[in-house]
C-alpha atoms as a PDB file:
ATOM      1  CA  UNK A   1      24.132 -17.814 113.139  1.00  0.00           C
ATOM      2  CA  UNK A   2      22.618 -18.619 110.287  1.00  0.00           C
ATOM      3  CA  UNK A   3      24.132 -18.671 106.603  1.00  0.00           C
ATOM      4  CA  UNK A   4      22.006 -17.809 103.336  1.00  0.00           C
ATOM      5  CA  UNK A   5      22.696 -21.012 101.415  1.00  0.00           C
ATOM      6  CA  UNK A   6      20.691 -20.012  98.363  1.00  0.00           C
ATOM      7  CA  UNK A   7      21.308 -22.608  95.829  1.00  0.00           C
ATOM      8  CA  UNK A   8      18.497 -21.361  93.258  1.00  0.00           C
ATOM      9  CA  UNK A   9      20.287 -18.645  91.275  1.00  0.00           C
ATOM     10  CA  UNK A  10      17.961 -16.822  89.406  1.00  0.00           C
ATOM     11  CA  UNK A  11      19.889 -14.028  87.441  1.00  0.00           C
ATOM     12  CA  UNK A  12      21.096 -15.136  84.440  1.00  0.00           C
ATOM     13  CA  UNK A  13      25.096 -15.979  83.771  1.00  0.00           C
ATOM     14  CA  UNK A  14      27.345 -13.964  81.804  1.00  0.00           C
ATOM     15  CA  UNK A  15      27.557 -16.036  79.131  1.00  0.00           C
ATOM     16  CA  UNK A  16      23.524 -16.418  78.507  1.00  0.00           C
ATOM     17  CA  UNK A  17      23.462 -12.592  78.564  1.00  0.00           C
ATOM     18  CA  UNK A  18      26.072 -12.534  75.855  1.00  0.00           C
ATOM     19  CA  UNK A  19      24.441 -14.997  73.822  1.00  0.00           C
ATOM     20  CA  UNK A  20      21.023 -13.662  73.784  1.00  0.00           C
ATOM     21  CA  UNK A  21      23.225 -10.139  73.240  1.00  0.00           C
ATOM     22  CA  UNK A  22      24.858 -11.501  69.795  1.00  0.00           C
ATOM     23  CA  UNK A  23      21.409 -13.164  68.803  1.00  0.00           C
ATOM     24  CA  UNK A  24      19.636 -10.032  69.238  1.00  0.00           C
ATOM     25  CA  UNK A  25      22.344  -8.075  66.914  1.00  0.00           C
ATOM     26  CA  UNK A  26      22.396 -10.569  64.042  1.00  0.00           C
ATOM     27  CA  UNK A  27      18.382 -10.683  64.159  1.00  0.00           C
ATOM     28  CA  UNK A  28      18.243  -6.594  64.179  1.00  0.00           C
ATOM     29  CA  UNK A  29      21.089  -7.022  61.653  1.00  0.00           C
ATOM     30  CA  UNK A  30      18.928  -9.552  59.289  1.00  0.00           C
ATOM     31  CA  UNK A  31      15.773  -7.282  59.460  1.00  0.00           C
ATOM     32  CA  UNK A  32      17.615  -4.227  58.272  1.00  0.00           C
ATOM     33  CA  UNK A  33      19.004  -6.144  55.416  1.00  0.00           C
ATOM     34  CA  UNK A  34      15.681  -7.277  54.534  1.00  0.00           C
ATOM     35  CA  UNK A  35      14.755  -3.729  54.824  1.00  0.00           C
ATOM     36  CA  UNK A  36      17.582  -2.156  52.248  1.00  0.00           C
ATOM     37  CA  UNK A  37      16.713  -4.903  50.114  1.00  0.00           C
ATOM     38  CA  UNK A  38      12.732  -4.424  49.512  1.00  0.00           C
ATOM     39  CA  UNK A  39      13.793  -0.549  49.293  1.00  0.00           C
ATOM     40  CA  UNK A  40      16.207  -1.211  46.818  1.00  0.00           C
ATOM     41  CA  UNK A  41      13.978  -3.441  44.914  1.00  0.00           C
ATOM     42  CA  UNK A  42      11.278  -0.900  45.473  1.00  0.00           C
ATOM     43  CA  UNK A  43      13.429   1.924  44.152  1.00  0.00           C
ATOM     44  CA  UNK A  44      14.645   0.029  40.919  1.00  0.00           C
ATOM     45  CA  UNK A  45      11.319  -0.853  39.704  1.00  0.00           C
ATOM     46  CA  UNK A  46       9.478   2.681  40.200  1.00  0.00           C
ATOM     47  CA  UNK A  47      13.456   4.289  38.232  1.00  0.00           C
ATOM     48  CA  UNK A  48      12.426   1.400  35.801  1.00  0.00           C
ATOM     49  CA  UNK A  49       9.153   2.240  35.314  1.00  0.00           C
ATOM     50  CA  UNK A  50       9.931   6.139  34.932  1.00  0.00           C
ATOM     51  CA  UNK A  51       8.987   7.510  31.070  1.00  0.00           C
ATOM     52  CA  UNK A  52      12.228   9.089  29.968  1.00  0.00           C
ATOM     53  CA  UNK A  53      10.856   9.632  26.410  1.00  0.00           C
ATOM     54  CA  UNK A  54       7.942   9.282  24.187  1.00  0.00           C
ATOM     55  CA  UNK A  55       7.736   9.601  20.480  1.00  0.00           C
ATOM     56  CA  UNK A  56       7.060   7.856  17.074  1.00  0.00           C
ATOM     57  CA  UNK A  57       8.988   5.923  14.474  1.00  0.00           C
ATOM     58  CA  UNK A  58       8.636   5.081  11.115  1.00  0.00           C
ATOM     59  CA  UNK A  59       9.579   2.507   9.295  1.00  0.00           C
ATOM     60  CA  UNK A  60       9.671  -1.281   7.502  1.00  0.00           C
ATOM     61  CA  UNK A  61       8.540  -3.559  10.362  1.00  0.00           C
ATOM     62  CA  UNK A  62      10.959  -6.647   9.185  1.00  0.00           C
ATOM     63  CA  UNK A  63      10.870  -8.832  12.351  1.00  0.00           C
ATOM     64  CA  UNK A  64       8.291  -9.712  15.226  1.00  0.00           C
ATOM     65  CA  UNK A  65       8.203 -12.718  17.290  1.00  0.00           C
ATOM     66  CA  UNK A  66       7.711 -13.697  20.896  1.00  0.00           C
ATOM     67  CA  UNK A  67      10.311 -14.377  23.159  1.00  0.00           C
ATOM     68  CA  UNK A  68      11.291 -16.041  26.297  1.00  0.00           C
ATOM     69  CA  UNK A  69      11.388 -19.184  28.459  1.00  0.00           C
ATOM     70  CA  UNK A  70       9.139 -17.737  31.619  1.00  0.00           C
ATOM     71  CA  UNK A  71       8.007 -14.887  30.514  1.00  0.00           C
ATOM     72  CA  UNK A  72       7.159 -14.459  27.455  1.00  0.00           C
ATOM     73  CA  UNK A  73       7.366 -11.151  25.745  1.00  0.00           C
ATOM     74  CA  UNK A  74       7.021  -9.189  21.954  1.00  0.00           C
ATOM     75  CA  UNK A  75      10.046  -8.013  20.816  1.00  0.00           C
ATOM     76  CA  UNK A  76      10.663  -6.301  16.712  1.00  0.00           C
ATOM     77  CA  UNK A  77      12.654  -5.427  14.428  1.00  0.00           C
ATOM     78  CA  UNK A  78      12.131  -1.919  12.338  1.00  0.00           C
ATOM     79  CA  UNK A  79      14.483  -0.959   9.486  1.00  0.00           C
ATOM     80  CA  UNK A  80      14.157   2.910   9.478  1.00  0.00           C
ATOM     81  CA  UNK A  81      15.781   3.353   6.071  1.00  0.00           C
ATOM     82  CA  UNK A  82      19.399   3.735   5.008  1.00  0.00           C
ATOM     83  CA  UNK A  83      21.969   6.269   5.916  1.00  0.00           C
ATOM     84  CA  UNK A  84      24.823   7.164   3.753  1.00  0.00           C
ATOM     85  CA  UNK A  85      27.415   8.824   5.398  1.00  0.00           C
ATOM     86  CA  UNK A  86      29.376   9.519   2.392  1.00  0.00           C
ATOM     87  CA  UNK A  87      29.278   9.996  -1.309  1.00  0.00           C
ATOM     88  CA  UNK A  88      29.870   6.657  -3.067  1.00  0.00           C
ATOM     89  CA  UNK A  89      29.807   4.338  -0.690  1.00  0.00           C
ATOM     90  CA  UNK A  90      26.725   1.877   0.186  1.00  0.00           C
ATOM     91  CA  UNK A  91      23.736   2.732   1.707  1.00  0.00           C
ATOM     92  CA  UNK A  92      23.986   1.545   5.703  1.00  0.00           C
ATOM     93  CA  UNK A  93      20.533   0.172   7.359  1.00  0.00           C
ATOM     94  CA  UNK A  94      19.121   1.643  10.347  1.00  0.00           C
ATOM     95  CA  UNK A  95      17.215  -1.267  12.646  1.00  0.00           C
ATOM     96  CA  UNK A  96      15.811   0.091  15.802  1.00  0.00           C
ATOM     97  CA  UNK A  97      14.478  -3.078  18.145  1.00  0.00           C
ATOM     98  CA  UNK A  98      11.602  -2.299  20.283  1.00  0.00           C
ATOM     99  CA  UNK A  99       9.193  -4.218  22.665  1.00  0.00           C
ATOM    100  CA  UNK A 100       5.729  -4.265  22.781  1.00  0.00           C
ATOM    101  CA  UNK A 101       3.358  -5.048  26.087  1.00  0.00           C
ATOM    102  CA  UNK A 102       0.223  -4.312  25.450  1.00  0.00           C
ATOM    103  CA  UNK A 103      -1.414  -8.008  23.627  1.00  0.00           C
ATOM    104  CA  UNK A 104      -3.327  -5.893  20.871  1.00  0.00           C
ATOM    105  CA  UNK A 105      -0.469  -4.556  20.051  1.00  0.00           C
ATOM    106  CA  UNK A 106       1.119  -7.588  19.049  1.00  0.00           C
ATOM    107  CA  UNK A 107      -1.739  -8.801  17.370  1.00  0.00           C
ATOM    108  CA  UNK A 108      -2.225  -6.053  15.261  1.00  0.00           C
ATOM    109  CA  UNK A 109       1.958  -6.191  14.549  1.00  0.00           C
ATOM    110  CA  UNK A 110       1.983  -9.919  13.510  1.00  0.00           C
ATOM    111  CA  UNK A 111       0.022  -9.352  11.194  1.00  0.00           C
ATOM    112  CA  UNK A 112       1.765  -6.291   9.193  1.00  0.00           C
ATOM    113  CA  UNK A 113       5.399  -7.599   8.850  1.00  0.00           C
ATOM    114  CA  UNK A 114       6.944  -5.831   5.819  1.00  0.00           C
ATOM    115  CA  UNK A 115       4.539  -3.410   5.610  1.00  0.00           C
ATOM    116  CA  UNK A 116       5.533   0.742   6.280  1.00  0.00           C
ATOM    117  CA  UNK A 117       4.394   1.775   9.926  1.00  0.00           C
ATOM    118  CA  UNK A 118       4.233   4.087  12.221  1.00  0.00           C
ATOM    119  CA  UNK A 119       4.976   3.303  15.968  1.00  0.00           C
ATOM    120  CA  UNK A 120       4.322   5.427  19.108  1.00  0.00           C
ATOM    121  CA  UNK A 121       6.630   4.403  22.182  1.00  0.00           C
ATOM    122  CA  UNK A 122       7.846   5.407  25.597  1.00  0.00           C
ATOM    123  CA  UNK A 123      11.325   4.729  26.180  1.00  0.00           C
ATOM    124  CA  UNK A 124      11.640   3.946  29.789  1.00  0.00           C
ATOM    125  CA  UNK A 125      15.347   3.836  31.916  1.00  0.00           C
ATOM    126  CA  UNK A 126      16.039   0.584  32.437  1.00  0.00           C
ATOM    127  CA  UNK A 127      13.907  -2.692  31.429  1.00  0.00           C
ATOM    128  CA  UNK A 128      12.148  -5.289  33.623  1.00  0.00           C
ATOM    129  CA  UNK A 129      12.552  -8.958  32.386  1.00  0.00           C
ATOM    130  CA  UNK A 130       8.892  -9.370  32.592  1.00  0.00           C
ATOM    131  CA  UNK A 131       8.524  -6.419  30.588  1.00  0.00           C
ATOM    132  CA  UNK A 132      10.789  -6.742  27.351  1.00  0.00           C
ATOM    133  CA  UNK A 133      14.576  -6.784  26.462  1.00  0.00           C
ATOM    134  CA  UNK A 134      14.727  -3.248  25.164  1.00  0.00           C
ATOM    135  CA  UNK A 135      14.135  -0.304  26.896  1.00  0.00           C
ATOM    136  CA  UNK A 136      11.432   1.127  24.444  1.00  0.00           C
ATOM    137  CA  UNK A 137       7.855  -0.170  24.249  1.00  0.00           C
ATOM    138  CA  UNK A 138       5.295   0.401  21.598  1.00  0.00           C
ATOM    139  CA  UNK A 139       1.716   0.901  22.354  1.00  0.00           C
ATOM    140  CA  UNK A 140       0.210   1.491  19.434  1.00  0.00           C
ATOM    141  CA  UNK A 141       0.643   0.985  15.279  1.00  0.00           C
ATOM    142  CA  UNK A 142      -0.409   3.131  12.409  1.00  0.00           C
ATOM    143  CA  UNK A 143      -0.091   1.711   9.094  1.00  0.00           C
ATOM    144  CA  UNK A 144       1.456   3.904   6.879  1.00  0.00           C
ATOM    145  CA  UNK A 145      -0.445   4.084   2.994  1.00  0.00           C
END
């Protein structure tokens, strides 16, 4: 009689199939954190990019510069007028800050500080550093006579 000595194993061992087990897990793990990450990204910069509100302001435009180390962006400075909330005291200043995107824009606004304007904007939900540090952007300037 003859034996079967069949040294040449060709099924893998337990512990290979467990290792190519957890390596398979942590790389399906990996992907779908890559995956909930571009979403989230995805998802914050279309809620950031959402109008909210749109409307003008008047005012003294008393400050306008550009800002940044990377990116560089517009940013003011309006005083709207006073408030006095009660008889006999001083009059209280009302600054609203804005950013402006559109290069035109800030042309046109360098040029005109401490002068009356009127501004259009969009207030948007949140900001994008690329895009300003407030959440309301001017796109376009009427001079006020």
């Amino acid at each position: 009689m003859e034996q079967n000595t069949n040294t040449n194993n060709t099924q893998p061992s337990t512990y290979e199939k467990g290792k190519k087990t957890v390596k398979g897990f942590f790389l399906k793990l990996f992907l779908v954190l890559i995956l909930i990450g571009i979403l989230g990204l995805l998802g914050f910069i279309g809620y950031s990019s959402f109008t909210y509100s749109d409307g003008n302001r008047a005012g003294i435009l008393i400050k306008f510069s550009k800002k940044g180390y990377v990116f560089k962006t517009y940013e003011g400075e309006m005083n709207l007028g006073g408030i006095n909330p009660m008889p006999g005291n001083t009059i209280a200043n009302n600054y609203w800050q804005f950013s402006v995107v559109n290069d035109d824009v800030a042309l046109a606004l360098d040029t005109l500080q401490g002068k009356k304007l009127r501004l259009h904007y969009k207030e948007k939900k949140g900001h994008l550093f690329w895009r300003g540090e407030t959440n309301y952007l001017v796109d376009e300037v009427v001079v006020i006579p």
